[in-house]
N, C-alpha and C. Protein backbone atom coordinates (compact mmCIF):
# COMPACT_ATOMS: atom_id res chain seq x y z
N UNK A 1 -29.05 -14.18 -0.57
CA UNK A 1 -27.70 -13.71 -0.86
C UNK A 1 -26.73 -14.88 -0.69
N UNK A 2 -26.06 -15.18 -1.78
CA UNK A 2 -24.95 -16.15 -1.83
C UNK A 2 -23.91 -15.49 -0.41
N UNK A 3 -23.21 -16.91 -0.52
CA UNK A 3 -22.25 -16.64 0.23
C UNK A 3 -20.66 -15.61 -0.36
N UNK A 4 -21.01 -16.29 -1.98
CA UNK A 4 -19.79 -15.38 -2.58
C UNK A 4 -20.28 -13.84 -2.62
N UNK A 5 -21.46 -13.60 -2.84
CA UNK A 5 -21.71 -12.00 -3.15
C UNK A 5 -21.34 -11.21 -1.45
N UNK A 6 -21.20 -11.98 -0.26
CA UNK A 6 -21.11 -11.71 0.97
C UNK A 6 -19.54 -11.27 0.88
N UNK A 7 -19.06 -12.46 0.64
CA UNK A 7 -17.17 -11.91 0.90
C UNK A 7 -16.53 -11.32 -0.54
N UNK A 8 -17.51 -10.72 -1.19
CA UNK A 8 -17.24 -9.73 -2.23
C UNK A 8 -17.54 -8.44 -1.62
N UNK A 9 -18.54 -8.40 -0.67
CA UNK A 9 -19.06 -7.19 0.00
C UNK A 9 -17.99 -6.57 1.29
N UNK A 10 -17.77 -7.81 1.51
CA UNK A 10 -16.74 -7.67 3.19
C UNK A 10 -15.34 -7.61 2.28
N UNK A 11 -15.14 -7.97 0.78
CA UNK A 11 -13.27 -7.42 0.66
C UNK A 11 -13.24 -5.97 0.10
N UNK A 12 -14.80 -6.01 -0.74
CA UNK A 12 -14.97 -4.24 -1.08
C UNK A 12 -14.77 -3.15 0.04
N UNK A 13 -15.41 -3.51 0.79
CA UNK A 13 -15.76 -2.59 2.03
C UNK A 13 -14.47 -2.07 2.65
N UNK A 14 -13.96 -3.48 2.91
CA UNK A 14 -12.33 -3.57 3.26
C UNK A 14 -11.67 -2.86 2.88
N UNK A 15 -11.56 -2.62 1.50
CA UNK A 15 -10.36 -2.57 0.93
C UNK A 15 -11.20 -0.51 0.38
N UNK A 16 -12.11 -0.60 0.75
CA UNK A 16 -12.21 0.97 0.45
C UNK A 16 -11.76 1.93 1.97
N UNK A 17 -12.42 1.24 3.15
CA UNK A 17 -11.96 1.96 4.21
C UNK A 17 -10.49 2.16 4.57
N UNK A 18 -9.54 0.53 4.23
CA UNK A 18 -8.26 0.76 4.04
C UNK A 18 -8.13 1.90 3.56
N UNK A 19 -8.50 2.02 2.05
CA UNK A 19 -7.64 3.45 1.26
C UNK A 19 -8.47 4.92 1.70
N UNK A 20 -9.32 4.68 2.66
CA UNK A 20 -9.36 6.07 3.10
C UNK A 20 -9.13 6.30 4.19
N UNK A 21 -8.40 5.00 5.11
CA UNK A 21 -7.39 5.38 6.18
C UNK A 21 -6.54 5.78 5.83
N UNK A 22 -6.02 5.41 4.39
CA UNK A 22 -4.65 5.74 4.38
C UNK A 22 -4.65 6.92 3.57
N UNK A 23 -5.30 7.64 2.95
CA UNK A 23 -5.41 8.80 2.37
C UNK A 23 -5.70 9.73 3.37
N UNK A 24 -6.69 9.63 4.34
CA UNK A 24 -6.48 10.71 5.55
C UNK A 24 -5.49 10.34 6.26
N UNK A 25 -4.65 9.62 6.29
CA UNK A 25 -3.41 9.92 7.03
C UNK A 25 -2.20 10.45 6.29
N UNK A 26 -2.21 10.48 5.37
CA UNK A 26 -0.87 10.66 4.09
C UNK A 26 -1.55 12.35 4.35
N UNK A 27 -2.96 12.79 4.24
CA UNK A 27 -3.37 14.16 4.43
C UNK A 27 -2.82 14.90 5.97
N UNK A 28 -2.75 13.78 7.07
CA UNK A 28 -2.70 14.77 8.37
C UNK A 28 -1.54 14.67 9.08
N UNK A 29 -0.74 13.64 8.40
CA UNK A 29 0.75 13.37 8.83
C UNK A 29 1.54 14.80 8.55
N UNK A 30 1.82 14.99 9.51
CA UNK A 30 3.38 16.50 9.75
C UNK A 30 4.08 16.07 8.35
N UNK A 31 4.98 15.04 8.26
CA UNK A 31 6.02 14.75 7.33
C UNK A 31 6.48 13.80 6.82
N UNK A 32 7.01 13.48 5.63
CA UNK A 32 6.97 12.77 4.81
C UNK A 32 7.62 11.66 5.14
N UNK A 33 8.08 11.21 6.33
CA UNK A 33 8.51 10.20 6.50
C UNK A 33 6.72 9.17 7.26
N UNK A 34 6.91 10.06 8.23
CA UNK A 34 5.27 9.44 8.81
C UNK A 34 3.87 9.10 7.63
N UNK A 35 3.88 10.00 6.51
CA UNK A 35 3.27 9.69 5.30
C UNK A 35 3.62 8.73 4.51
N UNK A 36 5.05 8.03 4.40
CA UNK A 36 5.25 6.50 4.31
C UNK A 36 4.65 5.60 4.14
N UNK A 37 4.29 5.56 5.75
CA UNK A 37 3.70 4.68 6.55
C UNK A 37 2.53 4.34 6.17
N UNK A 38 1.70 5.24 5.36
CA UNK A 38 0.25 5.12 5.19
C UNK A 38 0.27 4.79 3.38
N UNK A 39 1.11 5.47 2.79
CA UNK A 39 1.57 5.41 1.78
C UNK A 39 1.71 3.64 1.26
N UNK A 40 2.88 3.56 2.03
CA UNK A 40 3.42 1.94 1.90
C UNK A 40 2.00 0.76 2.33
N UNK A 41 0.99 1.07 3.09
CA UNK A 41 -0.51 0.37 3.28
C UNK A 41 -1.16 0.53 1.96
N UNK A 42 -1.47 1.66 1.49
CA UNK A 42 -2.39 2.05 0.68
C UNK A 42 -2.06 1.61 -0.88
N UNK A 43 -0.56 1.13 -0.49
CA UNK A 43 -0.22 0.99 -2.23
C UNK A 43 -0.23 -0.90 -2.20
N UNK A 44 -0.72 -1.61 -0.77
CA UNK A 44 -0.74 -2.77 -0.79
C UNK A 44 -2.00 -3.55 -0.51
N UNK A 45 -2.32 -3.33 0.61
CA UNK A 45 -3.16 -3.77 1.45
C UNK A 45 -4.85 -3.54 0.72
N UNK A 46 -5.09 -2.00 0.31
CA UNK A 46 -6.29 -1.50 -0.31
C UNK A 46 -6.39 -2.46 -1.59
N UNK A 47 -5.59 -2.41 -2.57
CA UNK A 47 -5.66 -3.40 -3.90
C UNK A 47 -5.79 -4.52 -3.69
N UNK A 48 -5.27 -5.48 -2.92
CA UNK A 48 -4.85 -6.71 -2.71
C UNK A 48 -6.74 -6.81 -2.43
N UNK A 49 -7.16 -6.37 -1.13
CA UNK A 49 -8.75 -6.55 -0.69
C UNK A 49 -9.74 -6.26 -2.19
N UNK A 50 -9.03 -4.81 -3.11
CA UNK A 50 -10.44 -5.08 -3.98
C UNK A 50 -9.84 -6.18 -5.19
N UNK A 51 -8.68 -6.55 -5.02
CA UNK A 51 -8.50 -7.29 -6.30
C UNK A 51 -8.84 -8.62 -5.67
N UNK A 52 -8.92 -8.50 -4.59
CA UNK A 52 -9.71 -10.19 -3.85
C UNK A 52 -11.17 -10.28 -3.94
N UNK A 53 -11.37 -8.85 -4.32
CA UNK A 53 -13.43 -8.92 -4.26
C UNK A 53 -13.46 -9.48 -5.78
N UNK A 54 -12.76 -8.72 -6.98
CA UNK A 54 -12.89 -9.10 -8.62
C UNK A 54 -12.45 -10.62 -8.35
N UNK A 55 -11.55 -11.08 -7.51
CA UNK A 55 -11.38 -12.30 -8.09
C UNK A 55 -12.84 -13.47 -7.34
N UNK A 56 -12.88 -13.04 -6.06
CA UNK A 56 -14.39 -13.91 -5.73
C UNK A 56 -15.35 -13.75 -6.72
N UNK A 57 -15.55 -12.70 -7.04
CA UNK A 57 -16.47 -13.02 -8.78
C UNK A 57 -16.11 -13.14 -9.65
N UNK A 58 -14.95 -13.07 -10.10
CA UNK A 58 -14.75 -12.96 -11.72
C UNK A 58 -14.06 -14.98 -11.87
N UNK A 59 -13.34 -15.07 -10.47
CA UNK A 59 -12.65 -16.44 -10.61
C UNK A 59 -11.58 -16.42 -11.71
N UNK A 60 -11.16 -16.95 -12.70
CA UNK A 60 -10.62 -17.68 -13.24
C UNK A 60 -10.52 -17.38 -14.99
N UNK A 61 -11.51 -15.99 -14.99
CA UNK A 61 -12.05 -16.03 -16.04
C UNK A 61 -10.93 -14.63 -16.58
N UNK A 62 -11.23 -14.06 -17.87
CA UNK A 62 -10.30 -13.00 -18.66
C UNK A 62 -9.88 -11.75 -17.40
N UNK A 63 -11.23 -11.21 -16.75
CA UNK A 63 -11.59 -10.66 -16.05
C UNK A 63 -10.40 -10.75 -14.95
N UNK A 64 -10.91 -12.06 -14.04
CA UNK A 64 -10.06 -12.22 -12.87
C UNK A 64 -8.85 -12.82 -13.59
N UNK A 65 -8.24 -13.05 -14.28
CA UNK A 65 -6.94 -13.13 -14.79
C UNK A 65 -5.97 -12.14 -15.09
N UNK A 66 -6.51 -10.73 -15.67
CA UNK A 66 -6.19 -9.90 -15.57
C UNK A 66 -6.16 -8.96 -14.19
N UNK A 67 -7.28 -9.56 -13.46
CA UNK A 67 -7.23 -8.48 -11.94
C UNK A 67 -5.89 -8.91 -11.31
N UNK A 68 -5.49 -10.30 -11.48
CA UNK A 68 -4.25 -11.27 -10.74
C UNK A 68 -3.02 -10.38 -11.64
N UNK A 69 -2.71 -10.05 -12.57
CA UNK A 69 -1.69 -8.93 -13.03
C UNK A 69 -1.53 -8.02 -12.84
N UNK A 70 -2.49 -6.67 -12.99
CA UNK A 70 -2.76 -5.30 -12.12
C UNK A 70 -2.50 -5.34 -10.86
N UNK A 71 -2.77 -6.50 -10.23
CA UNK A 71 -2.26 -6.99 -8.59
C UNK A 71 -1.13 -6.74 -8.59
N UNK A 72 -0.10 -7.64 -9.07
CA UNK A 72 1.14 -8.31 -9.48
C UNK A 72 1.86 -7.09 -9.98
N UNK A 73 1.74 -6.32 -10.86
CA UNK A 73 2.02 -5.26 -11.27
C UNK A 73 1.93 -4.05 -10.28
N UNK A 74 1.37 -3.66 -9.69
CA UNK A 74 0.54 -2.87 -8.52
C UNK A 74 1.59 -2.95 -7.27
N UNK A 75 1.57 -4.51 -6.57
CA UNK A 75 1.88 -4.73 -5.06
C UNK A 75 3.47 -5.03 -5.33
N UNK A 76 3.95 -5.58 -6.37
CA UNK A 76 5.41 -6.33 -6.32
C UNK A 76 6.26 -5.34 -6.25
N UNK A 77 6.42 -3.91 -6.72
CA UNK A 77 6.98 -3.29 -7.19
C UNK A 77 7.03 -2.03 -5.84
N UNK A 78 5.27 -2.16 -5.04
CA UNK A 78 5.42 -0.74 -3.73
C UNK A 78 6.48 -0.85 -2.89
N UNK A 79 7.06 -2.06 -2.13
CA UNK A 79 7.99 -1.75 -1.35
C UNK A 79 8.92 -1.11 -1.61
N UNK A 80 9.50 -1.71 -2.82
CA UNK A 80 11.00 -0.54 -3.29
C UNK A 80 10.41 0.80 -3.81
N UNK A 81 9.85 0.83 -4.42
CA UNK A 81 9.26 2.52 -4.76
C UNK A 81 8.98 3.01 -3.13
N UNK A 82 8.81 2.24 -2.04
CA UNK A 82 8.87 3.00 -1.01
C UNK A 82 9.95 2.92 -0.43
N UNK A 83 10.93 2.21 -0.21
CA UNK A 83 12.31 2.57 0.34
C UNK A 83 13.07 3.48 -0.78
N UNK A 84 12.54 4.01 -2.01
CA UNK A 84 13.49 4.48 -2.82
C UNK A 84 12.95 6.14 -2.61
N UNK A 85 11.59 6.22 -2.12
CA UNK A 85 11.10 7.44 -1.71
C UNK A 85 11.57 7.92 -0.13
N UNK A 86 11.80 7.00 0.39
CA UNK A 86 12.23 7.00 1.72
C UNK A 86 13.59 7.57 1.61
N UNK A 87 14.83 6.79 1.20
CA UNK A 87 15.98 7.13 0.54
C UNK A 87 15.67 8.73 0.24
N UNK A 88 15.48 9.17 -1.03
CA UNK A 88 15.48 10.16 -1.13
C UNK A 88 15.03 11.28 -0.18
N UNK A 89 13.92 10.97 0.29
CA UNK A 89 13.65 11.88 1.31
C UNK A 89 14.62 12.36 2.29
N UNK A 90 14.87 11.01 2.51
CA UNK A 90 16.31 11.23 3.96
C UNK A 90 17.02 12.10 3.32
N UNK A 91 17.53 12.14 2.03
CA UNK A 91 18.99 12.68 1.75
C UNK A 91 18.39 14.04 1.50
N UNK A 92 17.49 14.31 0.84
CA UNK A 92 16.91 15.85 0.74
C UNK A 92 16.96 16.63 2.08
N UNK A 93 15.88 15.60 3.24
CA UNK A 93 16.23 16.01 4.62
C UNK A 93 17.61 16.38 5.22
N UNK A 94 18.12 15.48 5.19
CA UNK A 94 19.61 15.25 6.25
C UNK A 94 20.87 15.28 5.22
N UNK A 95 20.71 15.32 3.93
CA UNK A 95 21.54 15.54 2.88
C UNK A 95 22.94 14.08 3.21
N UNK A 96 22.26 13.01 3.65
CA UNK A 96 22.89 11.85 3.52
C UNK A 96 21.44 10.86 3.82
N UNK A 97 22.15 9.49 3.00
CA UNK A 97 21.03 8.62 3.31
C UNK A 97 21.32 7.71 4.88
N UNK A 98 22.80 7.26 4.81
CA UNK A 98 23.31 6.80 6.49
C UNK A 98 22.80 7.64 7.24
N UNK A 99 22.44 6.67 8.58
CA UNK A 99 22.36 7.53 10.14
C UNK A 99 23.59 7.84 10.30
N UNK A 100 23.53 8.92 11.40
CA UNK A 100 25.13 9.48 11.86
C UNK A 100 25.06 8.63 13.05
N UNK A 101 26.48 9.11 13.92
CA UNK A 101 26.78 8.06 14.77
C UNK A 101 25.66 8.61 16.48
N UNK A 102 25.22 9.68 16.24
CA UNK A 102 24.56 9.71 17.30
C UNK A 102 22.85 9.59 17.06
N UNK A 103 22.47 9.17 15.70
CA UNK A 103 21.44 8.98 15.10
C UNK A 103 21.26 7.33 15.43
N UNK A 104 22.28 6.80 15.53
CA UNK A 104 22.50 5.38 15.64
C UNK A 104 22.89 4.93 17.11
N UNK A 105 22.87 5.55 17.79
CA UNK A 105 23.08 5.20 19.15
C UNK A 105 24.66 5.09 19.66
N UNK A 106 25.11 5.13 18.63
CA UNK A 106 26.68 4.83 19.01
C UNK A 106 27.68 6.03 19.37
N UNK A 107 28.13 6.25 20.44
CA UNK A 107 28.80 7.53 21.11
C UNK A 107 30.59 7.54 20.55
């Protein structure tokens, strides 16, 4: 066994247990703010590991050139789709997106 078919095995592996940490937690989290949390992992961390396994094999080629876009496309874009889900949530919740002043510590 090559050494590349090894850390193709260890980013697969990776990057599948990631997304089923984060899918049983998005499942057992109370509420949608704590589902975030697993949310905002799963839309980064899981891709990034299997698009690191296609690129240890594919390298350089149509294949891994395209996995480096679906990446790019995929990861650049989760943070704000998660503060913009966050946002909304709050305001559905608390029917404002600001903390209030005792939400914020300030008396």
């Amino acid at each position: 066994m090559k050494t590349s078919d090894l850390l193709v095995d260890v980013f697969l592996t990776a990057g599948v247990v990631c997304q089923l940490v984060c899918c049983l937690g998005v499942l057992v989290m109370p509420n949608v703010f704590d589902r975030l949390h697993y949310m905002g992992a799963g839309s980064t961390l899981g891709p990034l590991l299997v698009g690191a396994a296609v690129l240890v094999r594919q390298t350089t080629s149509a294949a891994g050139i395209t996995t480096m876009l679906v990446m790019a496309l995929l990861v650049l874009p989760a943070p704000a789709l998660l503060i913009a889900t966050a946002r909304a949530a709050r305001r559905v919740e608390f029917g404002r997106v600001e903390a209030r002043a005792e939400e914020r510590g300030a008396s």
